[in-house]
C-alpha atoms as a PDB file:
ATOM      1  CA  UNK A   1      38.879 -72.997  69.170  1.00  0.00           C
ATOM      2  CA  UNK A   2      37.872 -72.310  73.156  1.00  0.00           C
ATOM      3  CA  UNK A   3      34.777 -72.232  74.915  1.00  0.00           C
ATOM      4  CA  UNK A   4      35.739 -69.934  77.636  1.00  0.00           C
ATOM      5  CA  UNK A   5      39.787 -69.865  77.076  1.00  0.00           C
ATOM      6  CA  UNK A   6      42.385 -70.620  74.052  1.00  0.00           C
ATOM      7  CA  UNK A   7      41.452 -73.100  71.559  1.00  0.00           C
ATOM      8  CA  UNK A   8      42.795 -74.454  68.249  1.00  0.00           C
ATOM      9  CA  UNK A   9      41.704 -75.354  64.906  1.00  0.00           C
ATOM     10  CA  UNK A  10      44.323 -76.044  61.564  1.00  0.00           C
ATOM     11  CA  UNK A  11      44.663 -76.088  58.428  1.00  0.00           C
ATOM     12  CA  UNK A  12      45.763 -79.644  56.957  1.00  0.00           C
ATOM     13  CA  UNK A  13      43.606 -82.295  54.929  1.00  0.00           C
ATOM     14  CA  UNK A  14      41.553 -84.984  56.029  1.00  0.00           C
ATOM     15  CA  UNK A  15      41.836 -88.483  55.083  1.00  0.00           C
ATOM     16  CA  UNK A  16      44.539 -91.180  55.874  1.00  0.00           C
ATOM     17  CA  UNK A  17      45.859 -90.260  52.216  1.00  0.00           C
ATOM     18  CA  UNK A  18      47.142 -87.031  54.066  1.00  0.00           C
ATOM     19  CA  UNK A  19      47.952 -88.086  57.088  1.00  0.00           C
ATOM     20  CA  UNK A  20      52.247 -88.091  56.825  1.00  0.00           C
ATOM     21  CA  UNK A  21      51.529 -84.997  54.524  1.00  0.00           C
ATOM     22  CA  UNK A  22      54.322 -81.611  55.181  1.00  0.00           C
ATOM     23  CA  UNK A  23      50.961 -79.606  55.020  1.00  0.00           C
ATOM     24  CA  UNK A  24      49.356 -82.014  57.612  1.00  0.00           C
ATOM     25  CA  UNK A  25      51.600 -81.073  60.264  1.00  0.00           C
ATOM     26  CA  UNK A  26      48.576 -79.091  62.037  1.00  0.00           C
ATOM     27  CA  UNK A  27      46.542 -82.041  62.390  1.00  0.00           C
ATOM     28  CA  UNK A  28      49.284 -84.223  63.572  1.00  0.00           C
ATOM     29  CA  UNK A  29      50.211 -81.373  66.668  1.00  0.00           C
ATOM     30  CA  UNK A  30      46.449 -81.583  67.347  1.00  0.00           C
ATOM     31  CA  UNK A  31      46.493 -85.432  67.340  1.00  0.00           C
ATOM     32  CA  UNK A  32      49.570 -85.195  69.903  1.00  0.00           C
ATOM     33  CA  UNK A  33      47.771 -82.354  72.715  1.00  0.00           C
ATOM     34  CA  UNK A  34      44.606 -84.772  72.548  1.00  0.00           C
ATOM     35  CA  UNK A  35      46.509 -87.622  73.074  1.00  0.00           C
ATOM     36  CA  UNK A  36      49.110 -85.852  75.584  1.00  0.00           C
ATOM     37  CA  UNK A  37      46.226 -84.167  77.821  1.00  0.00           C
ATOM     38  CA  UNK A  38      44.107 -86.803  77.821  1.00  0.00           C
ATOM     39  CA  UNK A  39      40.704 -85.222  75.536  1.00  0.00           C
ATOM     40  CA  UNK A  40      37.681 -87.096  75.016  1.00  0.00           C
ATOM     41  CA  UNK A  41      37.672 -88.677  71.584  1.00  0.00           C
ATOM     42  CA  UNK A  42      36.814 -87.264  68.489  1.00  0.00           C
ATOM     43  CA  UNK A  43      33.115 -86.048  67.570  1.00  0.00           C
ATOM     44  CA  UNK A  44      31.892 -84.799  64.170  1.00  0.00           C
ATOM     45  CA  UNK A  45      30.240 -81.420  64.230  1.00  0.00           C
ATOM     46  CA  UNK A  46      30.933 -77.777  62.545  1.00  0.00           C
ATOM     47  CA  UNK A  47      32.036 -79.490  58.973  1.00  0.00           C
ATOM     48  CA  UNK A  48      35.029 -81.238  60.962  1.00  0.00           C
ATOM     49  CA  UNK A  49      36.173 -83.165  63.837  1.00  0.00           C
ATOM     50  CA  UNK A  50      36.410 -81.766  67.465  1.00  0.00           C
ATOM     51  CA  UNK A  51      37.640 -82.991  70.500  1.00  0.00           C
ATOM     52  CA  UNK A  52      37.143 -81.226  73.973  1.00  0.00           C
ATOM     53  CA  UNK A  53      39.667 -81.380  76.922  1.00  0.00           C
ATOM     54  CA  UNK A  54      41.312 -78.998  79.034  1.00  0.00           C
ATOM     55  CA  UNK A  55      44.932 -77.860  79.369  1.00  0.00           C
ATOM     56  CA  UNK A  56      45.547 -76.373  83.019  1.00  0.00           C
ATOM     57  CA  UNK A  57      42.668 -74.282  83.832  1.00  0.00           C
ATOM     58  CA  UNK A  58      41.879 -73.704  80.633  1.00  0.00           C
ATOM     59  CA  UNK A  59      38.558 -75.351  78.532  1.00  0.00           C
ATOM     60  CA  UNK A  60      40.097 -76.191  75.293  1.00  0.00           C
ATOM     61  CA  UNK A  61      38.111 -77.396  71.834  1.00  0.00           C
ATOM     62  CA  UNK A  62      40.343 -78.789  68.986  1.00  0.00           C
ATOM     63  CA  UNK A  63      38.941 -78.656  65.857  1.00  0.00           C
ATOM     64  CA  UNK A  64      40.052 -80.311  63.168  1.00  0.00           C
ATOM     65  CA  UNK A  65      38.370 -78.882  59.527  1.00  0.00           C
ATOM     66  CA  UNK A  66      37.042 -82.092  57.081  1.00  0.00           C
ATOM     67  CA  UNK A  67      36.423 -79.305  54.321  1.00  0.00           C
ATOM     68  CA  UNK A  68      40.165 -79.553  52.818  1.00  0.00           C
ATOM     69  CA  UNK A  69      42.557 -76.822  53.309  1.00  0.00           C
ATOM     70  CA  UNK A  70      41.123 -74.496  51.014  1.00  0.00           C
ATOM     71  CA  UNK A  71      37.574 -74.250  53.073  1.00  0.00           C
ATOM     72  CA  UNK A  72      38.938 -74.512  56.297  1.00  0.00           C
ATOM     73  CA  UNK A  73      37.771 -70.873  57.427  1.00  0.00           C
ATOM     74  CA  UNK A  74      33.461 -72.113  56.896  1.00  0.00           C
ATOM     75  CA  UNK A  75      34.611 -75.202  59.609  1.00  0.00           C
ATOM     76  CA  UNK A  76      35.985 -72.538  61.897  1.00  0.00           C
ATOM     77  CA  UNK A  77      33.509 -70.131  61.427  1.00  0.00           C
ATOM     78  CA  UNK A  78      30.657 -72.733  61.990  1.00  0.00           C
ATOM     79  CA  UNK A  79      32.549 -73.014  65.535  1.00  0.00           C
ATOM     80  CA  UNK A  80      33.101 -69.942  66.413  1.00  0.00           C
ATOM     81  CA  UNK A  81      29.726 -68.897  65.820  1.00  0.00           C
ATOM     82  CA  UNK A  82      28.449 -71.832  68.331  1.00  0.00           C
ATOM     83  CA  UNK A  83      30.377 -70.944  71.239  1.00  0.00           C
ATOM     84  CA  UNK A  84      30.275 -66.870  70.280  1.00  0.00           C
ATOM     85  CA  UNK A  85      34.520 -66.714  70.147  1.00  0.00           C
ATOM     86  CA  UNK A  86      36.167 -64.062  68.294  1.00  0.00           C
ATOM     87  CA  UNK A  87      39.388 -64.138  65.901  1.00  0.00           C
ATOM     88  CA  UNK A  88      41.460 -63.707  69.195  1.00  0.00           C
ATOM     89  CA  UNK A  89      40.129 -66.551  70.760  1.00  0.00           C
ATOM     90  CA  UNK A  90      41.663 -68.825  68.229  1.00  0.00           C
ATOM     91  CA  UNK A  91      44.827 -70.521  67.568  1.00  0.00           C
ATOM     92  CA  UNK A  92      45.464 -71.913  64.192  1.00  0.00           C
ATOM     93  CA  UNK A  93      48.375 -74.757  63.952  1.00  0.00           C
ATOM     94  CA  UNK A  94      49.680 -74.903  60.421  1.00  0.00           C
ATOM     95  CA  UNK A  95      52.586 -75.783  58.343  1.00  0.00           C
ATOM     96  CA  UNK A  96      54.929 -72.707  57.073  1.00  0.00           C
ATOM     97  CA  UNK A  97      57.045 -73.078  53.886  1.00  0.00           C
ATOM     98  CA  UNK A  98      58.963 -69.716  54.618  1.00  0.00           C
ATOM     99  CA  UNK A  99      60.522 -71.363  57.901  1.00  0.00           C
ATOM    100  CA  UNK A 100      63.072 -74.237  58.415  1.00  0.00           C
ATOM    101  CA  UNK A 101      61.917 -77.576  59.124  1.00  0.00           C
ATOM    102  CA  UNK A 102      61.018 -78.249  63.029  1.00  0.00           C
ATOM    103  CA  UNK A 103      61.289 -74.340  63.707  1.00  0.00           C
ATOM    104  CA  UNK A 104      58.273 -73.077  65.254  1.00  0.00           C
ATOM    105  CA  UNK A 105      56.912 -69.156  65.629  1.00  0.00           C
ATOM    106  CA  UNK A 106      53.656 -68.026  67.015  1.00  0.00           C
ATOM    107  CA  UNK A 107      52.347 -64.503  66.061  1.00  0.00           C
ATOM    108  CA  UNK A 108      48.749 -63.033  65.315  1.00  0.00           C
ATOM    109  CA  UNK A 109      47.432 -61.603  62.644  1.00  0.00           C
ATOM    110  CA  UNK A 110      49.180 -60.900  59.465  1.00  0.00           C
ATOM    111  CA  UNK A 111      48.593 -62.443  56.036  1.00  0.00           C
ATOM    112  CA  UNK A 112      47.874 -65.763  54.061  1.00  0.00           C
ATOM    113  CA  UNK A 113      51.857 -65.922  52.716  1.00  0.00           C
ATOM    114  CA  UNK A 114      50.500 -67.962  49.919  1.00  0.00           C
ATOM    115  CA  UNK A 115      48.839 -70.216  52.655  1.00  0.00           C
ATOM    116  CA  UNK A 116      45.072 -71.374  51.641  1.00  0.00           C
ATOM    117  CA  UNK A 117      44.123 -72.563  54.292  1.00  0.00           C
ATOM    118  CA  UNK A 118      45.016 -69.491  55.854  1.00  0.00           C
ATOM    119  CA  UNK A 119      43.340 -67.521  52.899  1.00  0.00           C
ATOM    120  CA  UNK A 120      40.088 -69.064  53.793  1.00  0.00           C
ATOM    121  CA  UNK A 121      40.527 -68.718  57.815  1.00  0.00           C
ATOM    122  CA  UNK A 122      41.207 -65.010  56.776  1.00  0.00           C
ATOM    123  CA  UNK A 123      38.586 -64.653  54.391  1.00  0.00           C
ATOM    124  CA  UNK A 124      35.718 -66.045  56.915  1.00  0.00           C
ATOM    125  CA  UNK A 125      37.167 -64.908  60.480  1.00  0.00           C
ATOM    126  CA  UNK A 126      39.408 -62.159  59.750  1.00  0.00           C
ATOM    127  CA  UNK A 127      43.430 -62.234  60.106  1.00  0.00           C
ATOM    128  CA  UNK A 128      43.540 -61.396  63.662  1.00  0.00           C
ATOM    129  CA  UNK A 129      44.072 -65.003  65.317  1.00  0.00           C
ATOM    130  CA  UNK A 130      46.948 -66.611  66.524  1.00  0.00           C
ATOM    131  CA  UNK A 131      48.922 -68.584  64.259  1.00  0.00           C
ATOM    132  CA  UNK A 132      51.569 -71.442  65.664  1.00  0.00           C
ATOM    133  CA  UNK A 133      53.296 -71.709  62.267  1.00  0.00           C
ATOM    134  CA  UNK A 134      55.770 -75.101  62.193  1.00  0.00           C
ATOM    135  CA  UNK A 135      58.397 -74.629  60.069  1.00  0.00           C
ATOM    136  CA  UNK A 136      58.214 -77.910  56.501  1.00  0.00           C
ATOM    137  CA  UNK A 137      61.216 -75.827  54.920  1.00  0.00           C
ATOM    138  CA  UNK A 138      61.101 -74.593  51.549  1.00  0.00           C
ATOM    139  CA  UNK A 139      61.898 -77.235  48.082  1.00  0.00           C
ATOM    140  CA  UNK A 140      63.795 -74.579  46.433  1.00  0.00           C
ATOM    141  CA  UNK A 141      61.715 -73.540  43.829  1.00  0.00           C
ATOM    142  CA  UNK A 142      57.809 -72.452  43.444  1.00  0.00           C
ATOM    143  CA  UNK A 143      57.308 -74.700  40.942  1.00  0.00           C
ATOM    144  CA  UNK A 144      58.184 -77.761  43.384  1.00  0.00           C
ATOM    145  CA  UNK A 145      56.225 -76.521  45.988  1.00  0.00           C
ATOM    146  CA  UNK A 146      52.705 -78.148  45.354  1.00  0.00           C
ATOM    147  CA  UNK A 147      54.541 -82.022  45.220  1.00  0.00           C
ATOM    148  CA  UNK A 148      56.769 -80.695  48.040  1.00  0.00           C
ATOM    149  CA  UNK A 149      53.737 -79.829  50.715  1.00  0.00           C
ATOM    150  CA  UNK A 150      51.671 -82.581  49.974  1.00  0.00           C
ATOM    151  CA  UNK A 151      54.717 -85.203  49.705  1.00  0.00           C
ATOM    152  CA  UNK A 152      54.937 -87.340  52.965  1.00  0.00           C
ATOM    153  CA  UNK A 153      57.566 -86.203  55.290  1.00  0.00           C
ATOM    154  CA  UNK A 154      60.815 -88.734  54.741  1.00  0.00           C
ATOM    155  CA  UNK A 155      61.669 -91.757  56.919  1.00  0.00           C
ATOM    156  CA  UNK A 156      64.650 -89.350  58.417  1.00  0.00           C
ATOM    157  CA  UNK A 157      62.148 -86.612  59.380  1.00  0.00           C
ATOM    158  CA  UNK A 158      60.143 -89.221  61.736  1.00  0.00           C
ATOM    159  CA  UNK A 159      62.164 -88.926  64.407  1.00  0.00           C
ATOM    160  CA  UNK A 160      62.787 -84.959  64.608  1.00  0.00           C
ATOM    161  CA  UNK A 161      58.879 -84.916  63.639  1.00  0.00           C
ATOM    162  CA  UNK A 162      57.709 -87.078  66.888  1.00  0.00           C
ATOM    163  CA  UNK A 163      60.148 -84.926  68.995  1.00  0.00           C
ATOM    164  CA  UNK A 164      58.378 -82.067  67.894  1.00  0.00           C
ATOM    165  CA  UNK A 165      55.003 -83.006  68.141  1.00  0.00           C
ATOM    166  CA  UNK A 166      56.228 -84.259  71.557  1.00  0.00           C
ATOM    167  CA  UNK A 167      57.557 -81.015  72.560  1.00  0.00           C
ATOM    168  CA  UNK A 168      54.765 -78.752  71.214  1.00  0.00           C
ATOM    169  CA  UNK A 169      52.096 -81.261  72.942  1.00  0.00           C
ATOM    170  CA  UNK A 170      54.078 -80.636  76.422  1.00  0.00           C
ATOM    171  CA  UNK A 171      54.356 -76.783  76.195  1.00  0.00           C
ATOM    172  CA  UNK A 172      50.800 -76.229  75.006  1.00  0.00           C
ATOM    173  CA  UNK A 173      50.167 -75.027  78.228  1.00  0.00           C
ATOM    174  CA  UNK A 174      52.886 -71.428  77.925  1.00  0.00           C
ATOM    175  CA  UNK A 175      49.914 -71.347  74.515  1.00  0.00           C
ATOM    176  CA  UNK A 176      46.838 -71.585  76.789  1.00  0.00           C
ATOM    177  CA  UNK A 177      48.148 -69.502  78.939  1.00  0.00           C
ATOM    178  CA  UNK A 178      48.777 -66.565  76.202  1.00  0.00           C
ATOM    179  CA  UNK A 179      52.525 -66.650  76.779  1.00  0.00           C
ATOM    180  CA  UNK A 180      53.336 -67.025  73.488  1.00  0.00           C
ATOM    181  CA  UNK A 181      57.120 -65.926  74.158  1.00  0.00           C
ATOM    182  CA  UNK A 182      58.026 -68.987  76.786  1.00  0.00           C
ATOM    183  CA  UNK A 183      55.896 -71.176  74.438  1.00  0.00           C
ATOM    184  CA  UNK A 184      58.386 -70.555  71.642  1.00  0.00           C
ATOM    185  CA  UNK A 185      61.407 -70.925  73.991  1.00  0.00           C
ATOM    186  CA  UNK A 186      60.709 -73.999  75.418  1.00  0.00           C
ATOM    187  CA  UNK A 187      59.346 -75.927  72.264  1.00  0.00           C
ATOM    188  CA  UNK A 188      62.970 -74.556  70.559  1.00  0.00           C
ATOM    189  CA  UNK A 189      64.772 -75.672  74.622  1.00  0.00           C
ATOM    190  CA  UNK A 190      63.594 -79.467  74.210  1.00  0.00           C
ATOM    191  CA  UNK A 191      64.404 -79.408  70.235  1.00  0.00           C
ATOM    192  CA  UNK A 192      67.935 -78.653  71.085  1.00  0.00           C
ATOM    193  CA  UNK A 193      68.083 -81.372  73.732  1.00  0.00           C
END
């Protein structure tokens, strides 16, 4: 979410009992800009938690839904509605089963893919935001994918993890500066480092 540029809002779960969770990845890139750029600390307001900072030139408001996946789209709605932002004037990090684990691709609009937190960002904003979608890999089979999204990343995954948050933290400026394309390309330049 932005008040006057490119924000960010995501759709994980609150609560420590989430916080290592595959579908948690959103929160934890969040976690990493705020911490990375140096925003204020977190306040409670539009059914989540937001933090304000900026990223170049650019005003920046991360928002961080405490409605659970599923509602996610009434906490970003409730924010957009303040600050009078349209679907393009959001970013939306969020885990994607569909790519490998640690990939990363940004594109707008589009469906759900299954996703509900994206179901309910659709259903109350409209599809036409900007989605950075970070690749948790896919278990295999549907039926394993419920235990497999909500299942803690492994003790081998920390380290590729914190290189990515790292990485997506330090480029968030290509993002803020709606260059989507060199955003990608360095997030995948420092991965392969």
């Amino acid at each position: 979410m932005a008040s006057g540029g490119w924000g960010s809002g995501s759709a994980s779960n609150p609560g420590a009992q989430y916080a290592l969770n595959r579908h948690n990845v959103g929160f934890m890139a969040l976690d990493t800009i705020a911490e990375v750029h140096g925003f204020d600390a977190p306040r409670q307001r539009f059914k989540g938690w937001t933090q304000e900072g900026r990223i170049g030139t650019h005003k920046i408001l991360l928002l961080k839904p405490a409605t659970y996946m599923n509602l996610s789209g009434e906490s970003v709605r409730a924010a957009m509605d303040f600050y009078k932002l349209e679907p393009a004037d959001v970013t939306v990090w969020h885990d994607e089963l569909d790519l490998l684990p640690f990939e990363v691709r940004v594109k707008t609009g589009g469906g759900s893919a299954g996703h509900n937190g994206i179901k309910s960002l659709i259903q109350h904003i409209g599809a036409d935001f900007r989605r950075v979608r970070i690749g948790i890999g896919h278990p295999g089979h549907k039926d394993a994918v419920h235990d497999y999204v909500l299942g803690n990343y492994a003790k081998a995954d920390m380290e590729p993890l914190s290189d990515l948050l790292g990485a997506l933290a330090a480029e968030a400026g290509w993002l803020a500066d709606g260059n989507d394309a060199r955003f990608m390309s360095d997030v995948a330049g420092r991965m392969a480092d």
